[in-house]
C-alpha atoms as a PDB file:
ATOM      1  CA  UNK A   1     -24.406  17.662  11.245  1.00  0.00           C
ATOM      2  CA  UNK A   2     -26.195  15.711   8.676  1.00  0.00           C
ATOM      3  CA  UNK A   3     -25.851  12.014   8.257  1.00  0.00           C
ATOM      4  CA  UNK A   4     -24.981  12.548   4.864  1.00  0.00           C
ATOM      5  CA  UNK A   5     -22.291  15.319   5.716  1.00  0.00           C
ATOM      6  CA  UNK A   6     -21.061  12.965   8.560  1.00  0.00           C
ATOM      7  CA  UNK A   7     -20.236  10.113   5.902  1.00  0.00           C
ATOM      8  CA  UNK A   8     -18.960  11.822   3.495  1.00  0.00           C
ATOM      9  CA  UNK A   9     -16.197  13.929   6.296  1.00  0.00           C
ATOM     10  CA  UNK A  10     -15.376   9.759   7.286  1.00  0.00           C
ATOM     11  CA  UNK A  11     -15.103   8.788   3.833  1.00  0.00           C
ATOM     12  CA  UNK A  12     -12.739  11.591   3.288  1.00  0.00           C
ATOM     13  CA  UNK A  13     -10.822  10.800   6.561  1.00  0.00           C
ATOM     14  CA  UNK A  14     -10.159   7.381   5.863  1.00  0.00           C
ATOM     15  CA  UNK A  15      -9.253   7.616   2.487  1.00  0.00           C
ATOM     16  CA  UNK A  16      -6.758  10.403   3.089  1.00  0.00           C
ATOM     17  CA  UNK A  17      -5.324   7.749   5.412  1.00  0.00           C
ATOM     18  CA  UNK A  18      -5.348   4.880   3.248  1.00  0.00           C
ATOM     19  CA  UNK A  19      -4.581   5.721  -0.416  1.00  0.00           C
ATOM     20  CA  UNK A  20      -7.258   3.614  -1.745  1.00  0.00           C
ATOM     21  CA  UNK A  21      -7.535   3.103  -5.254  1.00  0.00           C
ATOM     22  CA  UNK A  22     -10.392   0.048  -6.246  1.00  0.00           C
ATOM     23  CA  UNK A  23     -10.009  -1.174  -9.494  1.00  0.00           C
ATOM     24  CA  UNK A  24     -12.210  -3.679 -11.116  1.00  0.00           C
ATOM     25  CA  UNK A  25     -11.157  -4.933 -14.391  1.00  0.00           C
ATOM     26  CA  UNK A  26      -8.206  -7.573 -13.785  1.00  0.00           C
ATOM     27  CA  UNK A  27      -4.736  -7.282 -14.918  1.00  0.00           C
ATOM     28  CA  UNK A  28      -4.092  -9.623 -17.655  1.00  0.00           C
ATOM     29  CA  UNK A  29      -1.788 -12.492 -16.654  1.00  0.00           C
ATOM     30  CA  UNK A  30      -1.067 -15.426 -15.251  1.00  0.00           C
ATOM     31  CA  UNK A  31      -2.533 -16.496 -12.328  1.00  0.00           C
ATOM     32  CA  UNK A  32      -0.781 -19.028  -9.808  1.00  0.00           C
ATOM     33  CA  UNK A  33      -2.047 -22.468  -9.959  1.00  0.00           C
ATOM     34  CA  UNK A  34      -2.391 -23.233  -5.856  1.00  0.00           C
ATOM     35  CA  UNK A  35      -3.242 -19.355  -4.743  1.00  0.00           C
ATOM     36  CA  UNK A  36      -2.905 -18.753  -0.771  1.00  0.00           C
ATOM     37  CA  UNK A  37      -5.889 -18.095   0.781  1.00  0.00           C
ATOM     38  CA  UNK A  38      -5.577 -14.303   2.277  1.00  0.00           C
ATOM     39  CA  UNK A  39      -4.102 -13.339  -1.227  1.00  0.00           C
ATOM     40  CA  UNK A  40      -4.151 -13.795  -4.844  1.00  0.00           C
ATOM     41  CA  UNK A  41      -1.245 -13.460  -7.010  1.00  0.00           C
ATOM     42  CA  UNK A  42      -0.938 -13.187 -10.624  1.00  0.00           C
ATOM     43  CA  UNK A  43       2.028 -13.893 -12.406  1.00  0.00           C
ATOM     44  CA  UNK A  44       3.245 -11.909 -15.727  1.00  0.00           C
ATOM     45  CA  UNK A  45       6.461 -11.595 -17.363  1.00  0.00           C
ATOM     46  CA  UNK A  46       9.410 -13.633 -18.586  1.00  0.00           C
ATOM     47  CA  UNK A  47       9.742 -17.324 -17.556  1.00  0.00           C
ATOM     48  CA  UNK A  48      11.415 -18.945 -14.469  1.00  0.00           C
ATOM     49  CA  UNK A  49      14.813 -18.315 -14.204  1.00  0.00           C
ATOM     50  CA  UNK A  50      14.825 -15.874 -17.516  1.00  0.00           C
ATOM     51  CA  UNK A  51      14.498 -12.887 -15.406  1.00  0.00           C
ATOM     52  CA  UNK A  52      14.851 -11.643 -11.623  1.00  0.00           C
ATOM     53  CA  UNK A  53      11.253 -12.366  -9.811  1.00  0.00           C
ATOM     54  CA  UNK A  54       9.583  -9.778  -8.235  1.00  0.00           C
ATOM     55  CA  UNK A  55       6.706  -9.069  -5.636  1.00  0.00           C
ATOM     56  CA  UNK A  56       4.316  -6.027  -6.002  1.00  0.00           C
ATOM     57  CA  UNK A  57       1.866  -5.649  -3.089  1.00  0.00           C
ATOM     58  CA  UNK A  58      -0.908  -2.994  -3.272  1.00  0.00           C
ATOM     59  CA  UNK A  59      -2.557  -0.833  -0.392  1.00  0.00           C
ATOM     60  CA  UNK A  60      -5.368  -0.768   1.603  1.00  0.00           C
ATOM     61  CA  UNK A  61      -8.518  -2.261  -0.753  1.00  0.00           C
ATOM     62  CA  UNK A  62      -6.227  -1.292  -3.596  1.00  0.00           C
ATOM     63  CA  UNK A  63      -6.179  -3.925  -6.964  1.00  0.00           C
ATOM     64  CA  UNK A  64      -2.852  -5.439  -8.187  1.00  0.00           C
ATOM     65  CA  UNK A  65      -4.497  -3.004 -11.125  1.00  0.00           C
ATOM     66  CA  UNK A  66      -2.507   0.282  -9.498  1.00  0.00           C
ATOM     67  CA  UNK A  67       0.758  -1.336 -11.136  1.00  0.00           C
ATOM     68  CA  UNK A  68      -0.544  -1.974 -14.483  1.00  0.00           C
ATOM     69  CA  UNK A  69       1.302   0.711 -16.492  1.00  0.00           C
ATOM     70  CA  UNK A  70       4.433   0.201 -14.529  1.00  0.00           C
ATOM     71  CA  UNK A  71       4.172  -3.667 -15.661  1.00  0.00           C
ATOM     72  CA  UNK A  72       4.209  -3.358 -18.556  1.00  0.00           C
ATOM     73  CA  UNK A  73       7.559  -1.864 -18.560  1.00  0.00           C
ATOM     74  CA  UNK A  74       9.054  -4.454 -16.959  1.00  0.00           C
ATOM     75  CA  UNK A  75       7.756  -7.882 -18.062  1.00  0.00           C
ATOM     76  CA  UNK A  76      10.066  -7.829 -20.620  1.00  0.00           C
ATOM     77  CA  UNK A  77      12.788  -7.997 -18.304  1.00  0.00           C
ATOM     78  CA  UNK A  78      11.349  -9.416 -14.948  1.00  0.00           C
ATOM     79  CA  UNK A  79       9.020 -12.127 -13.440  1.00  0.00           C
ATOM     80  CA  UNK A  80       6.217  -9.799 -11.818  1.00  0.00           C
ATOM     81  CA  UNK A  81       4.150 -11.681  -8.709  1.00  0.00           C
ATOM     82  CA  UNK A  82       1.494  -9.099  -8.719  1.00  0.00           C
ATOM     83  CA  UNK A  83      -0.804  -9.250  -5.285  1.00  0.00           C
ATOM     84  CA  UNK A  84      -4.146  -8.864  -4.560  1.00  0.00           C
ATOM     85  CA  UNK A  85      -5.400  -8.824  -0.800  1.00  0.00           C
ATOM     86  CA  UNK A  86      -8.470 -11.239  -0.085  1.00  0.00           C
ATOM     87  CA  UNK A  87     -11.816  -8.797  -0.180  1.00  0.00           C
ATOM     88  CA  UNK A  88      -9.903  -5.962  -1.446  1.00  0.00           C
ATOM     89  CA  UNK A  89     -11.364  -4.548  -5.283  1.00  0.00           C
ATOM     90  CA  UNK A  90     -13.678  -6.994  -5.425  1.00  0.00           C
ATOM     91  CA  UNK A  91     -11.665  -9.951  -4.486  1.00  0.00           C
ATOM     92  CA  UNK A  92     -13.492 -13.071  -2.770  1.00  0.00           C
ATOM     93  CA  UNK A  93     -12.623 -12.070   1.013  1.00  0.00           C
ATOM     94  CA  UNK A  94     -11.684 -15.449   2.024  1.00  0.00           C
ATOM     95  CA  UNK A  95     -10.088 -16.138   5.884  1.00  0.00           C
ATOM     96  CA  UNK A  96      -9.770 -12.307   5.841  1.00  0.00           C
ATOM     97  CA  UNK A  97     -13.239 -11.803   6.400  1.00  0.00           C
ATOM     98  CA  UNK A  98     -13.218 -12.320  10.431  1.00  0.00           C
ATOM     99  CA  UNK A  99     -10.338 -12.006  12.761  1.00  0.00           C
ATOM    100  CA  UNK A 100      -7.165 -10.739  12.228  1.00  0.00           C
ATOM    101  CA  UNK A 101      -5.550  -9.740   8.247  1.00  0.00           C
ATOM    102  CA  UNK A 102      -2.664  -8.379   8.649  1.00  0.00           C
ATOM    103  CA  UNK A 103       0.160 -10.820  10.631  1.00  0.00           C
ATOM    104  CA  UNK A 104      -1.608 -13.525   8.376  1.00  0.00           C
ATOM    105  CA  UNK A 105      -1.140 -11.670   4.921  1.00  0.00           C
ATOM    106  CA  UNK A 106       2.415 -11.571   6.248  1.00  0.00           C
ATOM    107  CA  UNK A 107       2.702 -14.855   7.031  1.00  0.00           C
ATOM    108  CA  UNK A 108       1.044 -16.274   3.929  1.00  0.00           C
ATOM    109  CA  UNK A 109       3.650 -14.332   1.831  1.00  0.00           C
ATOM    110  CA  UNK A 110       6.402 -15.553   3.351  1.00  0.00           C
ATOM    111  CA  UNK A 111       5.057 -18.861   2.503  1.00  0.00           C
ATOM    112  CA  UNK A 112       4.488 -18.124  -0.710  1.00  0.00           C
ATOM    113  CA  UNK A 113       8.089 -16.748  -0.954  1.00  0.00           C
ATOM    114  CA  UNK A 114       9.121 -20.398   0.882  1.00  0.00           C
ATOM    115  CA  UNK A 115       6.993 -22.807  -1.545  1.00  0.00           C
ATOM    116  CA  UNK A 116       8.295 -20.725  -4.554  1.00  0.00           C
ATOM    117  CA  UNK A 117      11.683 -20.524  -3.657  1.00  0.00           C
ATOM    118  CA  UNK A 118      11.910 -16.540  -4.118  1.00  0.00           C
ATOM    119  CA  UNK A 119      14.511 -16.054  -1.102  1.00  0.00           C
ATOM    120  CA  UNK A 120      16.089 -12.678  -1.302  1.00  0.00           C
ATOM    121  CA  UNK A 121      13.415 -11.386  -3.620  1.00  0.00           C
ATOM    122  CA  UNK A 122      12.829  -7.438  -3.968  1.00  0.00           C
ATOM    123  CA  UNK A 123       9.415  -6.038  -2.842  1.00  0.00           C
ATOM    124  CA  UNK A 124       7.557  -2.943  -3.584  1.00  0.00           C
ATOM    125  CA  UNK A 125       5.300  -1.930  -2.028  1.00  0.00           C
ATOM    126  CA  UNK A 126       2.255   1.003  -1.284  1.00  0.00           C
ATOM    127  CA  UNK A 127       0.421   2.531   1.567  1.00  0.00           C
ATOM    128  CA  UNK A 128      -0.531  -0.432   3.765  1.00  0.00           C
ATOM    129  CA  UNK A 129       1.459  -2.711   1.589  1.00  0.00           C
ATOM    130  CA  UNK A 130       4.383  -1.040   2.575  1.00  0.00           C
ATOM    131  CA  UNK A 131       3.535  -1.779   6.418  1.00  0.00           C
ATOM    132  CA  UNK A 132       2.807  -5.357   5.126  1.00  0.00           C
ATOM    133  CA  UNK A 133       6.145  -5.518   3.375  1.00  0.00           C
ATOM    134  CA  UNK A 134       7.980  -3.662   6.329  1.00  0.00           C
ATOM    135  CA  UNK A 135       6.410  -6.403   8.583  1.00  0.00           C
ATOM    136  CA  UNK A 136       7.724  -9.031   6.839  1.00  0.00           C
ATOM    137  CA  UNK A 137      11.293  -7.939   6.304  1.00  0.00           C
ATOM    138  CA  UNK A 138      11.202  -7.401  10.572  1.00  0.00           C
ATOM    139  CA  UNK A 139       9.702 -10.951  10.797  1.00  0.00           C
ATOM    140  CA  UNK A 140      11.198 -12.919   7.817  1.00  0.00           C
ATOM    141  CA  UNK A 141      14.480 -10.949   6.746  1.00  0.00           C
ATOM    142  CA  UNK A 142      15.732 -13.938   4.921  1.00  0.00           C
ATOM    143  CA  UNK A 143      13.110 -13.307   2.665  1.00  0.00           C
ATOM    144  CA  UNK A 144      13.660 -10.117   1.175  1.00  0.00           C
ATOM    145  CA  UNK A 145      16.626  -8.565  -0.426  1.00  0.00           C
ATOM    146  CA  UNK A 146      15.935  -4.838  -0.958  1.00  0.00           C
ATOM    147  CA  UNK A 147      12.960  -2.876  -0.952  1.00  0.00           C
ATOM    148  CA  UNK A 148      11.070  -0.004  -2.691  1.00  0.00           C
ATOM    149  CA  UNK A 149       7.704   1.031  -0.410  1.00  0.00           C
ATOM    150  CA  UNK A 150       5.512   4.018  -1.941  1.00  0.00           C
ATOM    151  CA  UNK A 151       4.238   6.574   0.643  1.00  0.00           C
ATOM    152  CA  UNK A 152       4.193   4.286   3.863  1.00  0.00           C
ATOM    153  CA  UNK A 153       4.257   5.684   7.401  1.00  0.00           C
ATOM    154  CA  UNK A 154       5.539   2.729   9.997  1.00  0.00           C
ATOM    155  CA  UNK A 155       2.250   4.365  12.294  1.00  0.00           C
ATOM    156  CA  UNK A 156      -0.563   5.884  10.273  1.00  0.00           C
ATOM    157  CA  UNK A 157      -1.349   7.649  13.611  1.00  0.00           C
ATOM    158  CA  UNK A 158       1.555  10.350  13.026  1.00  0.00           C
ATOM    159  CA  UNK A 159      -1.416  12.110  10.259  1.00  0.00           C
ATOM    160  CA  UNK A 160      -3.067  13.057  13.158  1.00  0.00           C
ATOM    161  CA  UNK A 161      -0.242  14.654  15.079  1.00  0.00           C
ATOM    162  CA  UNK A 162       3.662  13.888  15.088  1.00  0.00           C
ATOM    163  CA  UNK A 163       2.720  12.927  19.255  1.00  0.00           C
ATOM    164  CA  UNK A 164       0.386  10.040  18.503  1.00  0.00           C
ATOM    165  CA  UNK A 165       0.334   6.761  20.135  1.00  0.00           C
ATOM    166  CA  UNK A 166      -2.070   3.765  19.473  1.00  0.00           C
ATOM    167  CA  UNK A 167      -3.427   4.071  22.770  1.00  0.00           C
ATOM    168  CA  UNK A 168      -4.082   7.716  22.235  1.00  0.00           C
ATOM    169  CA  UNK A 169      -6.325   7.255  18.908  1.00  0.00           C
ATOM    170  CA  UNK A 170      -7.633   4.306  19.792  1.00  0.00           C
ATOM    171  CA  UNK A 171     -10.961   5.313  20.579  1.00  0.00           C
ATOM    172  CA  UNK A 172     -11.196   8.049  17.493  1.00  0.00           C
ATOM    173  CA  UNK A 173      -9.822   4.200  14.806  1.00  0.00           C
ATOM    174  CA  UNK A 174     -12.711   2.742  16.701  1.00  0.00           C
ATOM    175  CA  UNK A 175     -15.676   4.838  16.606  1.00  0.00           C
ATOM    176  CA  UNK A 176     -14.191   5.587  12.580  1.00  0.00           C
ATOM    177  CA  UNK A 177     -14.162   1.451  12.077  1.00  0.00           C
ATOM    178  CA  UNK A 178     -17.915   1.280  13.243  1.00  0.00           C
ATOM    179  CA  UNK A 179     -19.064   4.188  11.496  1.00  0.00           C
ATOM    180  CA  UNK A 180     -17.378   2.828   8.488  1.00  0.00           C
ATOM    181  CA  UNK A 181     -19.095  -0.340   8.232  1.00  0.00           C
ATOM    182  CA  UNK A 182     -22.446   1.268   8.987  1.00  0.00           C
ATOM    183  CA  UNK A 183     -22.609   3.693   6.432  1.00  0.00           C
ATOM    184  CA  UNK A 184     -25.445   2.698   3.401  1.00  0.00           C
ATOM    185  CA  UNK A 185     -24.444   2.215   0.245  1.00  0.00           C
ATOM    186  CA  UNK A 186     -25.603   4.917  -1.409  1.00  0.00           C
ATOM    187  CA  UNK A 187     -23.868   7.333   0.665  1.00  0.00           C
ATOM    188  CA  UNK A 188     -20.921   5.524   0.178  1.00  0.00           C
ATOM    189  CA  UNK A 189     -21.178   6.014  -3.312  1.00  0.00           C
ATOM    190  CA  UNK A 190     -22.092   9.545  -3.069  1.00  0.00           C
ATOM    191  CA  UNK A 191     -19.216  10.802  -1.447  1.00  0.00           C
ATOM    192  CA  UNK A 192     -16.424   8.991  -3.804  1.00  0.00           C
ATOM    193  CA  UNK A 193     -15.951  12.562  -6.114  1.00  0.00           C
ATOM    194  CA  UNK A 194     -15.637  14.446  -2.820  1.00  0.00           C
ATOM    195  CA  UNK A 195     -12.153  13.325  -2.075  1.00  0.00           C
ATOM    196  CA  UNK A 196     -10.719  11.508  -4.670  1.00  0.00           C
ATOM    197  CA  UNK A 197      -8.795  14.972  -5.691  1.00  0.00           C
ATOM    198  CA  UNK A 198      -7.056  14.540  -2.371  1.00  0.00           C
ATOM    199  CA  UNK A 199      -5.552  10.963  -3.306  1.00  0.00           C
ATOM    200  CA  UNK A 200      -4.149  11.434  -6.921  1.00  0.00           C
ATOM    201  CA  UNK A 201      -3.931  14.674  -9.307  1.00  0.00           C
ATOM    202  CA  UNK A 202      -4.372  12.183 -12.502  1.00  0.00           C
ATOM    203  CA  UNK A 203      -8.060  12.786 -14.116  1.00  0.00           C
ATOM    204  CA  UNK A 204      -7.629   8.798 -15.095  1.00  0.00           C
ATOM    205  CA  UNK A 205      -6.714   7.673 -11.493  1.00  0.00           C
ATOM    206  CA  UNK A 206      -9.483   9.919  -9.713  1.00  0.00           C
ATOM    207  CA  UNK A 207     -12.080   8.428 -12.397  1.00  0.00           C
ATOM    208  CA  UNK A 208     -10.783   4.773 -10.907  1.00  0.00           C
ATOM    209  CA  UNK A 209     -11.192   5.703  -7.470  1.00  0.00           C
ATOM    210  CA  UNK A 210     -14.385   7.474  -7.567  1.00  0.00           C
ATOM    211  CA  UNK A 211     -15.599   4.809  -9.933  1.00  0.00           C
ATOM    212  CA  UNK A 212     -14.488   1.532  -8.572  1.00  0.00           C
ATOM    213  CA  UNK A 213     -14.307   2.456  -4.496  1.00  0.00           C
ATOM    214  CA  UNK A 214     -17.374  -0.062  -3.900  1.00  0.00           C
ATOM    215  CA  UNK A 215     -15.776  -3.120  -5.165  1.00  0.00           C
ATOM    216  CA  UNK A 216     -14.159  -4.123  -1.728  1.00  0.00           C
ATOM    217  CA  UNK A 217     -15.571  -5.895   0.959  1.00  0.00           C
ATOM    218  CA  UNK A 218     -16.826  -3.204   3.804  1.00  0.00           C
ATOM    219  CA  UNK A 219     -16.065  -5.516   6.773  1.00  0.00           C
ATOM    220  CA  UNK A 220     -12.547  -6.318   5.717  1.00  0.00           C
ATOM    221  CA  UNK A 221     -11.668  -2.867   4.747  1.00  0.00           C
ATOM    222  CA  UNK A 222     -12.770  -1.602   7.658  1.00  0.00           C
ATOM    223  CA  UNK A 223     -10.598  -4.039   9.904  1.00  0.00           C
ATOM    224  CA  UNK A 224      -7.998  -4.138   7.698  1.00  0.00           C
ATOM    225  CA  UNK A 225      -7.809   0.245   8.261  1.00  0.00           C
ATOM    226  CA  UNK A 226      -8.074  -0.461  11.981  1.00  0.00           C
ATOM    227  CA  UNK A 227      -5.739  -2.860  11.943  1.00  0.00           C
ATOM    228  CA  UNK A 228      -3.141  -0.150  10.556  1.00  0.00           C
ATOM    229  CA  UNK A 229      -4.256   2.271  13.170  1.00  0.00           C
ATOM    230  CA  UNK A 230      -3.341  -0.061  15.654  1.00  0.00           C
ATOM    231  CA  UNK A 231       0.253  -1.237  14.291  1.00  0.00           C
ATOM    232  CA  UNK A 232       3.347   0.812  14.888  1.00  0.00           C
ATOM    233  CA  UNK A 233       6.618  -0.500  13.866  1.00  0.00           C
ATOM    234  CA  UNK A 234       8.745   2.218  14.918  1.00  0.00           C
ATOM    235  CA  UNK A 235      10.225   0.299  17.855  1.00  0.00           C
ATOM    236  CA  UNK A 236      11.305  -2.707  15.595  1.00  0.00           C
ATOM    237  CA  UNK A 237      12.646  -0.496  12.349  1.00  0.00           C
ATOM    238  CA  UNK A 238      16.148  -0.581  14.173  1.00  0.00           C
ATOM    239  CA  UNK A 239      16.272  -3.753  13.897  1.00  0.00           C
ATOM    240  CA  UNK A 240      14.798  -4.190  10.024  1.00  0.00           C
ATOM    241  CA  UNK A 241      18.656  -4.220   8.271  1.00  0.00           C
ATOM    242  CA  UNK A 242      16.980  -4.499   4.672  1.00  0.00           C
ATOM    243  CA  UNK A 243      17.819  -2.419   2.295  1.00  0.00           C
ATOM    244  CA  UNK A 244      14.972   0.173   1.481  1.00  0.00           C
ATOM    245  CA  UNK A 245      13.869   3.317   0.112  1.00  0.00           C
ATOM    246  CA  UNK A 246      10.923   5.466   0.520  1.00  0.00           C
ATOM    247  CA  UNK A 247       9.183   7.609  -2.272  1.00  0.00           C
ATOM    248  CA  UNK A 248       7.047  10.048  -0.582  1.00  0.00           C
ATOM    249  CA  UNK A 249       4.977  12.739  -2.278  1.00  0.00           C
ATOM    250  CA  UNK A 250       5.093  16.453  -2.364  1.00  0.00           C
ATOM    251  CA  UNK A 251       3.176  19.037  -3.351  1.00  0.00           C
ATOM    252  CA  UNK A 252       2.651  22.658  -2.471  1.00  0.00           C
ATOM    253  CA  UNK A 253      -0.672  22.381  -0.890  1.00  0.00           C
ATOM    254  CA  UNK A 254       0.906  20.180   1.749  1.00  0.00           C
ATOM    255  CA  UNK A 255       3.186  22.778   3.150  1.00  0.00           C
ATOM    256  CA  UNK A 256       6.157  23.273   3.619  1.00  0.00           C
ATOM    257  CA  UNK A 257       9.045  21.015   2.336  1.00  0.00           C
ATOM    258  CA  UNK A 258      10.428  20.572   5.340  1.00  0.00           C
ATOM    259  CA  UNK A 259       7.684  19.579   6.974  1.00  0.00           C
ATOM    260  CA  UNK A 260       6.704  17.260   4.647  1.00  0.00           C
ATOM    261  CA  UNK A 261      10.263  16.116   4.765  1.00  0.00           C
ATOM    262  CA  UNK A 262      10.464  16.241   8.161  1.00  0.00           C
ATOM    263  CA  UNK A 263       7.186  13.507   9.247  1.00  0.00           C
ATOM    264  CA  UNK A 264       9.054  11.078   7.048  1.00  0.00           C
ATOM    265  CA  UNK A 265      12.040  11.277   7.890  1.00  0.00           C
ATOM    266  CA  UNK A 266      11.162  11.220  11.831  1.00  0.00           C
ATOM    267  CA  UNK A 267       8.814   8.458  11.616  1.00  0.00           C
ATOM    268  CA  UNK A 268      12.051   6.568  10.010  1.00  0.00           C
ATOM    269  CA  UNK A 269      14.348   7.827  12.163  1.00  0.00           C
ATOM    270  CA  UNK A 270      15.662   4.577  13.986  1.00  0.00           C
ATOM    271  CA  UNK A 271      15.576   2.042  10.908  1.00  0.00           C
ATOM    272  CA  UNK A 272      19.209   2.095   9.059  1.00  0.00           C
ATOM    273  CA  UNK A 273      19.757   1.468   5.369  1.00  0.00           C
ATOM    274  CA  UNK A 274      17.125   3.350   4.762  1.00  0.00           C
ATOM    275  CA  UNK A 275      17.007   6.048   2.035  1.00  0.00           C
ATOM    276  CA  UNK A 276      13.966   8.894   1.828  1.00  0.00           C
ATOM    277  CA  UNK A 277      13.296   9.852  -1.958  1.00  0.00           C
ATOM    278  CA  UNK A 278      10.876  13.089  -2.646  1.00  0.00           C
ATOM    279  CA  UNK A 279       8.977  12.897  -5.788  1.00  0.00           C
ATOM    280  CA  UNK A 280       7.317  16.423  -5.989  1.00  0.00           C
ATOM    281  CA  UNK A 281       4.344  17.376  -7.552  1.00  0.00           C
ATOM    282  CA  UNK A 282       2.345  14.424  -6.417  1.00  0.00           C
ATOM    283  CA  UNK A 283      -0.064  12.900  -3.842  1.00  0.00           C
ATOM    284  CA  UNK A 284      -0.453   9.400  -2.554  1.00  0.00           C
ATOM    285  CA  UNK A 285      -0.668   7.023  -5.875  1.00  0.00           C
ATOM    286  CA  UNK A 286       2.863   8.651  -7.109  1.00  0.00           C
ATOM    287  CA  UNK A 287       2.857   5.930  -9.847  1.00  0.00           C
ATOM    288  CA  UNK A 288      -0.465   7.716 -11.070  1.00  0.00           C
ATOM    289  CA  UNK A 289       0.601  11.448 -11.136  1.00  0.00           C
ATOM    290  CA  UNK A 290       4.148  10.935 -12.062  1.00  0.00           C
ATOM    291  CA  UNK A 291       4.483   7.718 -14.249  1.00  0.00           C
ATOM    292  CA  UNK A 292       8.192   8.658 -15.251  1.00  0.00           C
ATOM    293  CA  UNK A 293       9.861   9.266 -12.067  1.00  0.00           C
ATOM    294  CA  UNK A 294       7.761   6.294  -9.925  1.00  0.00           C
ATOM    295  CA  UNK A 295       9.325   4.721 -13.538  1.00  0.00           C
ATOM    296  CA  UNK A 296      12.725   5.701 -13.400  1.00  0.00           C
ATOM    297  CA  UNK A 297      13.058   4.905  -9.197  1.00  0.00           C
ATOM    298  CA  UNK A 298      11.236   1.117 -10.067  1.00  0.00           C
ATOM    299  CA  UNK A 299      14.642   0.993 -12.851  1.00  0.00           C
ATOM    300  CA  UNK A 300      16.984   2.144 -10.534  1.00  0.00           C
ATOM    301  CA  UNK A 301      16.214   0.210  -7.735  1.00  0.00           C
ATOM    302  CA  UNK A 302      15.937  -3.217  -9.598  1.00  0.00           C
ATOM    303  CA  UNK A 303      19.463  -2.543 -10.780  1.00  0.00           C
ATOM    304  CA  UNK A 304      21.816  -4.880  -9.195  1.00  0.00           C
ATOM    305  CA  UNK A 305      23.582  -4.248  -6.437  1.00  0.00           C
ATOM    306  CA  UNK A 306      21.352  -1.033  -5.897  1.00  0.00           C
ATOM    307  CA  UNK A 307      18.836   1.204  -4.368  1.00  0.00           C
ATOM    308  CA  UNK A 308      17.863   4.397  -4.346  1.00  0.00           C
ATOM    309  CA  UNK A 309      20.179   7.361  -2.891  1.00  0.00           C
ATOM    310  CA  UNK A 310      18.534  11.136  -2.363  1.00  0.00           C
END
């Protein structure tokens, strides 16, 4: 196989796993005055106090940028603390650039939740920000009061097969981790249009991805997707009591609906208060290929009191 062929069957891979969407121009906002240092955050909306606050993390090298449309429907009403992961989309990669991102990202956010004095704040959250947001509601459940994650599996793993471990893939995250960061640029670039069809059905969204998938840093991307490969959660979700639901996709090329149905609602199996929510004719950036239902679940779920039920 071709070197070329080789990178762009990786690209594809890890991509498929991750969700990523790379956006470069910057949501217009607000941005924090005294920003942590594995994040950014960017503030838009009504002020303090004149609306409920709430945090939006993106995926894996994903911008703050993937909530843009839904924003603006709700800074009217809300006080928006969008996120942006250090080296992700361009962002400066900080303390993220060596050693470990995730448990710090989580961390740092519950500090930032602390030092603003958001306690029992609801969270959405996509692809890896999901398992970031997950993380923190098992580690911090004080700081969360409900929460809405977008296509998040508590162990990437179960893509390969519903019997993966961490142990098992660990050498296949590995060799995919170094043969990430060594790929040149240009075939990087080349192989964007080859799979961004397989992330989101939108023309728009694909153009993003294809178009802006360069713009994070290599190294921590790469960790960062290793990192996931090596987290499962499963064995604490019985003990994560916050209120959440899931919006996974569907489409027909996927399968069947029950099997769709059925990796979700088995990799979930243990966590209570949990609700599973299929919005069909989609792939991974559901906010992208169906604006009005990722719309009308965002509403419902920031209604008081409430989350989403099937």
């Amino acid at each position: 196989m071709s070197a070329s062929r080789t990178a762009v069957r990786l690209i594809t891979l890890l991509f498929l796993l991750a969700g990523v969407l790379l956006l470069r121009k910057p949501l217009f906002g607000q941005a924090i005055a005294a920003a942590p240092t594995r994040f950014s955050v960017v503030i838009q909306g009504v002020a303090p106090g004149k609306g409920a606050d709430v945090i939006l993390i993106p995926g894996l090298a994903s911008s703050r940028d993937v909530y843009a449309s839904e924003a603006k429907l709700l800074t009217a009403g809300y006080r928006l603390h969008l996120v942006q992961i250090a080296g992700f989309a361009g962002e400066p990669a900080g303390p993220n650039a060596t050693g470990p991102i995730l448990s710090p990202v989580v961390e740092q956010l519950h500090q930032y939740i602390v030092d603003n004095k958001l306690q029992k704040v609801p969270v959405i959250a996509h692809s890896l920000g999901g398992l970031l947001a997950l993380m923190l509601a098992q580690a911090h459940p004080e700081d969360i009061s409900k929460l809405l994650i977008i296509d998040t599996l508590p162990f990437y793993g179960l893509v390969f097969n519903p019997g993966a471990t961490v142990e098992n893939i660990a050498p296949q995250a590995k060799a995919m981790h170094d043969q990430f960061v060594a790929i040149p640029d240009d075939q990087f670039a080349a192989s964007q249009p080859l799979f961004t069809n397989r992330l989101v059905k939108d023309p728009e969204g694909a153009r993003q991805i294809s178009a802006s998938s360069i713009a994070s840093d290599r190294t921590v991307f790469a960790n960062a997707m290793l990192e996931d490969l090596e987290t499962d959660i499963r064995p604490q979700l019985a003990g994560i009591k916050t209120p959440t639901t899931l919006l996974f996709p569907y489409e027909a090329a996927q399968g069947s609906v029950a099997d769709v149905t059925s990796l979700y609602t088995s990799a979930y199996a243990t966590m209570p208060n949990i609700h599973l929510v299929r919005i069909d004719d989609s792939r991974h950036f559901i906010m992208y290929d169906q604006p009005a239902a990722f719309d009308k679940a965002v509403q419902t779920f920031l209604k008081p009191q409430t989350f989403l039920k099937p």
